[in-house]
C-alpha atoms as a PDB file:
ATOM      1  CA  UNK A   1       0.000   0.000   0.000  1.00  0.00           C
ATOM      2  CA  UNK A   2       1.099   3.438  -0.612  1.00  0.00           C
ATOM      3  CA  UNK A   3       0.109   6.936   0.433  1.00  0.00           C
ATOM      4  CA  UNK A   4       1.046  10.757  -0.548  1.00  0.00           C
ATOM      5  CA  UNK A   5       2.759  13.017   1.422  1.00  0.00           C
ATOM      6  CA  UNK A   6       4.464  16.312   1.397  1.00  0.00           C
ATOM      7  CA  UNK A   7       5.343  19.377   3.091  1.00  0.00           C
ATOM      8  CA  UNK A   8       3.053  22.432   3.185  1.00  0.00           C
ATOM      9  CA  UNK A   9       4.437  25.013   1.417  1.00  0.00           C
ATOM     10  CA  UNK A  10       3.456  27.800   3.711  1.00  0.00           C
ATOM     11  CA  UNK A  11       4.189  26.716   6.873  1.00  0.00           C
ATOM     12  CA  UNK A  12       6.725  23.119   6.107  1.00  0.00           C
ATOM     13  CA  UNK A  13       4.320  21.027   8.194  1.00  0.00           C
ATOM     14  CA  UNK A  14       4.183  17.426   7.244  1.00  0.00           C
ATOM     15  CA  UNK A  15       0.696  16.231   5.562  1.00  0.00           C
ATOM     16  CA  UNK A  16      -0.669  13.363   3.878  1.00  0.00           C
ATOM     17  CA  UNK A  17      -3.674  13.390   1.287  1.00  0.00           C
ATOM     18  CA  UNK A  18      -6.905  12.653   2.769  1.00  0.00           C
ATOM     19  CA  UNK A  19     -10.561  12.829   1.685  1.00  0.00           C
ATOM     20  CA  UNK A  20      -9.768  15.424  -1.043  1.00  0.00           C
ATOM     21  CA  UNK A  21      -7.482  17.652   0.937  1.00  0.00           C
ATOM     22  CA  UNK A  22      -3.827  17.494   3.157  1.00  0.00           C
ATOM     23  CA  UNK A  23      -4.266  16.159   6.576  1.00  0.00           C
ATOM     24  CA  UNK A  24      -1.665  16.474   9.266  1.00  0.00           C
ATOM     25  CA  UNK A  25      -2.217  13.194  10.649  1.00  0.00           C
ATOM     26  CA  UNK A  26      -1.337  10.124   8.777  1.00  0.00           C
ATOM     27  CA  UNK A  27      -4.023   8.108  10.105  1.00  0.00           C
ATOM     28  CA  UNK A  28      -6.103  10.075   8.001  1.00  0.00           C
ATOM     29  CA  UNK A  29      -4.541   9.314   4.470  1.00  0.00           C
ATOM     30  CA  UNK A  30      -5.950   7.740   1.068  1.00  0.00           C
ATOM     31  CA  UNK A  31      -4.436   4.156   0.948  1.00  0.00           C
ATOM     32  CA  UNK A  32      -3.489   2.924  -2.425  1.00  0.00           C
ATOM     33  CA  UNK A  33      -3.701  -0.565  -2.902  1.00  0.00           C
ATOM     34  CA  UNK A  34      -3.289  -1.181  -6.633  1.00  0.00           C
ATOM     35  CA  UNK A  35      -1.504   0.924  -9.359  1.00  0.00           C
ATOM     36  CA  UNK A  36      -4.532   2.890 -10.599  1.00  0.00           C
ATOM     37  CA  UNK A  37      -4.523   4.613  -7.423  1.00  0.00           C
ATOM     38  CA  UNK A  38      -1.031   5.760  -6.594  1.00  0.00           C
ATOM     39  CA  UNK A  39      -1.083   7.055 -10.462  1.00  0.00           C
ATOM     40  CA  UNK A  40      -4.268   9.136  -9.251  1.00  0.00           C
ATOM     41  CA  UNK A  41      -2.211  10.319  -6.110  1.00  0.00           C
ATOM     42  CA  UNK A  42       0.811  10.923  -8.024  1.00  0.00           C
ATOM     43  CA  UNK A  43      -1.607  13.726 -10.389  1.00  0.00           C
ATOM     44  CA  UNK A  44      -3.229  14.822  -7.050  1.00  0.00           C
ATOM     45  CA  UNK A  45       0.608  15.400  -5.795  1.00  0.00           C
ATOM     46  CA  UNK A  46       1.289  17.084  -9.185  1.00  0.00           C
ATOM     47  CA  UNK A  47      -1.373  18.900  -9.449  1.00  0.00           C
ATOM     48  CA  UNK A  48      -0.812  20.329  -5.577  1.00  0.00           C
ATOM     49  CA  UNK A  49       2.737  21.089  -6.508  1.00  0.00           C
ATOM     50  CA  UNK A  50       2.213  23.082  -9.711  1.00  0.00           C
ATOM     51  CA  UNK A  51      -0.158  24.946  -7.516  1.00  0.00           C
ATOM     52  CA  UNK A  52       2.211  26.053  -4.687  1.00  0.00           C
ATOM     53  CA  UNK A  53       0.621  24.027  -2.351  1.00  0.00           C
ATOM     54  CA  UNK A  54       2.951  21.428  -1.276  1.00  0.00           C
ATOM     55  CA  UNK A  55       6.776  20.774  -1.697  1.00  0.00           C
ATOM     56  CA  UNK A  56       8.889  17.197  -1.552  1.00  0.00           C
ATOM     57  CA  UNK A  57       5.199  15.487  -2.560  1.00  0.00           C
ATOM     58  CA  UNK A  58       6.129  11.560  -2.647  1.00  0.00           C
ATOM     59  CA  UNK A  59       4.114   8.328  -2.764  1.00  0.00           C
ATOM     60  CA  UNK A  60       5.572   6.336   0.696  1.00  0.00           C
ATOM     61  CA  UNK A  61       4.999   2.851   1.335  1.00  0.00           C
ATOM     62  CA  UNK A  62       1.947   1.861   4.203  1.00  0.00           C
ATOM     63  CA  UNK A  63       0.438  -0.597   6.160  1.00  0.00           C
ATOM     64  CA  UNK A  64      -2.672  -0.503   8.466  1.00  0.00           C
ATOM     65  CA  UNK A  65      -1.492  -1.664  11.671  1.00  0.00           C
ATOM     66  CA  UNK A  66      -4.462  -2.212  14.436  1.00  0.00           C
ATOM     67  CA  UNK A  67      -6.989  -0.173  12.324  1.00  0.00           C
ATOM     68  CA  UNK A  68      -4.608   2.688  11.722  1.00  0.00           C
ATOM     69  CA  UNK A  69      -2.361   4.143   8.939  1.00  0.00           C
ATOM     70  CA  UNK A  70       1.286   3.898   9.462  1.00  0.00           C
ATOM     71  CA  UNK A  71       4.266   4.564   7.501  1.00  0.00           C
ATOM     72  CA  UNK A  72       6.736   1.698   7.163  1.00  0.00           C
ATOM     73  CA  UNK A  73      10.089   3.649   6.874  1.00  0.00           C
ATOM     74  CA  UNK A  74      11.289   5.073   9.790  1.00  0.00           C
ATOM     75  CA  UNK A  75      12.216   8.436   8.339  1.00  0.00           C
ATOM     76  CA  UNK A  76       8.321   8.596   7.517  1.00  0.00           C
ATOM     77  CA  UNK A  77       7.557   7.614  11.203  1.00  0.00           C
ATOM     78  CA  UNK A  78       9.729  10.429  12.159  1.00  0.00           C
ATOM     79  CA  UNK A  79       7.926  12.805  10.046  1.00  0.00           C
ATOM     80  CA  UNK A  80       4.370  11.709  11.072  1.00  0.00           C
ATOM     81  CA  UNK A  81       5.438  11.568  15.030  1.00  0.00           C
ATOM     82  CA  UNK A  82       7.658  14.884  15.243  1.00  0.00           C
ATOM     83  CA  UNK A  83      10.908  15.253  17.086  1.00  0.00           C
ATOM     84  CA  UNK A  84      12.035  12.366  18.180  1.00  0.00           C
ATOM     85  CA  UNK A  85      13.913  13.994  21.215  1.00  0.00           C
ATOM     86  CA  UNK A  86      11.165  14.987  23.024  1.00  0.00           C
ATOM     87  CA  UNK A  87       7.806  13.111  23.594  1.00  0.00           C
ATOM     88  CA  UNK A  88       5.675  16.421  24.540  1.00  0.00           C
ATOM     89  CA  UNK A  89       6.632  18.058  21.218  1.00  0.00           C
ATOM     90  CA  UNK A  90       5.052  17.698  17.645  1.00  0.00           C
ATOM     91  CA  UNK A  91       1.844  15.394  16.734  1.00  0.00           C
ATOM     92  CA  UNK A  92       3.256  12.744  18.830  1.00  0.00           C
ATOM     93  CA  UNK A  93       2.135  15.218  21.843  1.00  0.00           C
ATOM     94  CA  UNK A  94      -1.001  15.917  20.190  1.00  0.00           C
ATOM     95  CA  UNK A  95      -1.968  12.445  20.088  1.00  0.00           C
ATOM     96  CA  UNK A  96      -1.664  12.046  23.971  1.00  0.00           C
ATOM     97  CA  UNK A  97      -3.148  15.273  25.191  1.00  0.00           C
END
């Protein structure tokens, strides 16, 4: 499975496409399962770029682990979590509050 994320362009926050728009959280993205739908991500992605939207837009590989989205490389994680010095900061914090 893949999904698509990026980074805003105004701000450089991390988001995933969701439900016809960029999410923040990945548990919220579009899964591809088959090649018809990462080549319709891939033109959303496009599309979002030409527009000055989104930056560094890339299809990443998934899985659903216990009902939720995940990404599988850790570089992803990192990037869906946030800093990975500090438990209280970034959507990692968000999750628990």
């Amino acid at each position: 499975m893949k999904i698509l994320t990026a980074n805003r362009l105004g701000d450089g926050i991390a988001v995933w496409y969701a439900d016809g728009g960029w999410a923040e959280t990945v548990d919220q993205a579009d899964l591809a399962h088959d090649k018809a739908a990462e080549d319709r991500l891939e033109a959303i992605g496009a599309r979002a770029f030409a527009a000055n939207e989104v930056v560094d837009v890339n299809l990443i590989d998934a899985e659903v682990v216990d009902g939720v989205v995940e990404p599988v490389r850790l570089r992803e994680k990192i990037r869906a979590a946030g800093p990975t010095i500090r438990g209280d900061l970034g959507k990692q914090a968000e999750r628990t509050a």
